[in-house]
Protein backbone atom coordinates (compact mmCIF):
# COMPACT_ATOMS: atom_id res chain seq x y z
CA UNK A 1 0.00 0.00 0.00
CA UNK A 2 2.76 2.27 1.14
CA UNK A 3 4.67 1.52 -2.25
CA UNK A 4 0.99 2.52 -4.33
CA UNK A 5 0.88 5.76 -2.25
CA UNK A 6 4.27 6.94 -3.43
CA UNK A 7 4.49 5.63 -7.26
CA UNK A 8 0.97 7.82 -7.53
CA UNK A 9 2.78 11.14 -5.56
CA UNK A 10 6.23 9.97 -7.61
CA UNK A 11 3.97 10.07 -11.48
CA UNK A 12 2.11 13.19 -10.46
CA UNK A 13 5.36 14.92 -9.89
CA UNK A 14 7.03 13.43 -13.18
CA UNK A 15 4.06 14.54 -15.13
CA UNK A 16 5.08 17.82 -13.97
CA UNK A 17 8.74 17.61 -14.77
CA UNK A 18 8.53 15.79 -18.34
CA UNK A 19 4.93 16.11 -19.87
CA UNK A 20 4.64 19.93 -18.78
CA UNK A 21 7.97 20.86 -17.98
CA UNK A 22 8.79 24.22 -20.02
CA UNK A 23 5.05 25.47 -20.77
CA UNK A 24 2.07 27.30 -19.62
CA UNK A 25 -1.04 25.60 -19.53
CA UNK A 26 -4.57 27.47 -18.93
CA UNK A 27 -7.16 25.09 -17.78
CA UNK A 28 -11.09 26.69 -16.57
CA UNK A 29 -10.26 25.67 -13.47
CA UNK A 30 -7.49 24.06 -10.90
CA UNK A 31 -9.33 20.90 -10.76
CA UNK A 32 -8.98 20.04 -14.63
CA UNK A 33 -5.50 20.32 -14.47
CA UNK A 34 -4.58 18.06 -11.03
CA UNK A 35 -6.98 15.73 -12.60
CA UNK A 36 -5.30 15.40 -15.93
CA UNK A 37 -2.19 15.20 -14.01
CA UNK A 38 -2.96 12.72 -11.70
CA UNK A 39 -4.31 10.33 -13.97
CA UNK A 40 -1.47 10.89 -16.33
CA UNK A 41 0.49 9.86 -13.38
CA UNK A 42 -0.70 6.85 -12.70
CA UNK A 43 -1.16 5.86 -16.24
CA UNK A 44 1.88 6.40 -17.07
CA UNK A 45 4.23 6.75 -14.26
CA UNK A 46 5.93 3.69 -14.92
CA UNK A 47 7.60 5.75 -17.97
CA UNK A 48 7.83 9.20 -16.58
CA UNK A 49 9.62 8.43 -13.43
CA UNK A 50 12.63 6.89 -15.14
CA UNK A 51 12.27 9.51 -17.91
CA UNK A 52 12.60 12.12 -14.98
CA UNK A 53 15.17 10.32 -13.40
CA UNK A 54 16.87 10.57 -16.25
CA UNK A 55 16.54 13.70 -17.30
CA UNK A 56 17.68 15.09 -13.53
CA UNK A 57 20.82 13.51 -13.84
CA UNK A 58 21.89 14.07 -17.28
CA UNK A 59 20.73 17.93 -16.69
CA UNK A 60 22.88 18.68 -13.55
């Protein structure tokens, strides 16, 4: 349980730093946008978080 908890917080914060990273997205309202993240996250999050892993350490 603890492990689902923090691949869902890990792929929401991925989504930030390689689906959105570098641009500005207008959404109605704050809820569209944590829900498009989210499930992108947990879709997902099995590519993003080595992608952002990646991408942290080749960009330092």
């Amino acid at each position: 349980m603890i492990l689902l908890i923090l691949y869902i917080i890990l792929g929401f914060y991925c989504t930030k730093k390689t689906i959105y990273a570098n641009k500005i997205v207008f959404y109605q309202n704050f809820g569209d946008l944590f829900l498009q993240r989210f499930i992108y996250g947990i879709l997902f999050g099995w590519v993003l978080i080595p992608w952002a892993l990646i991408k942290k350490i080749v960009t330092r």
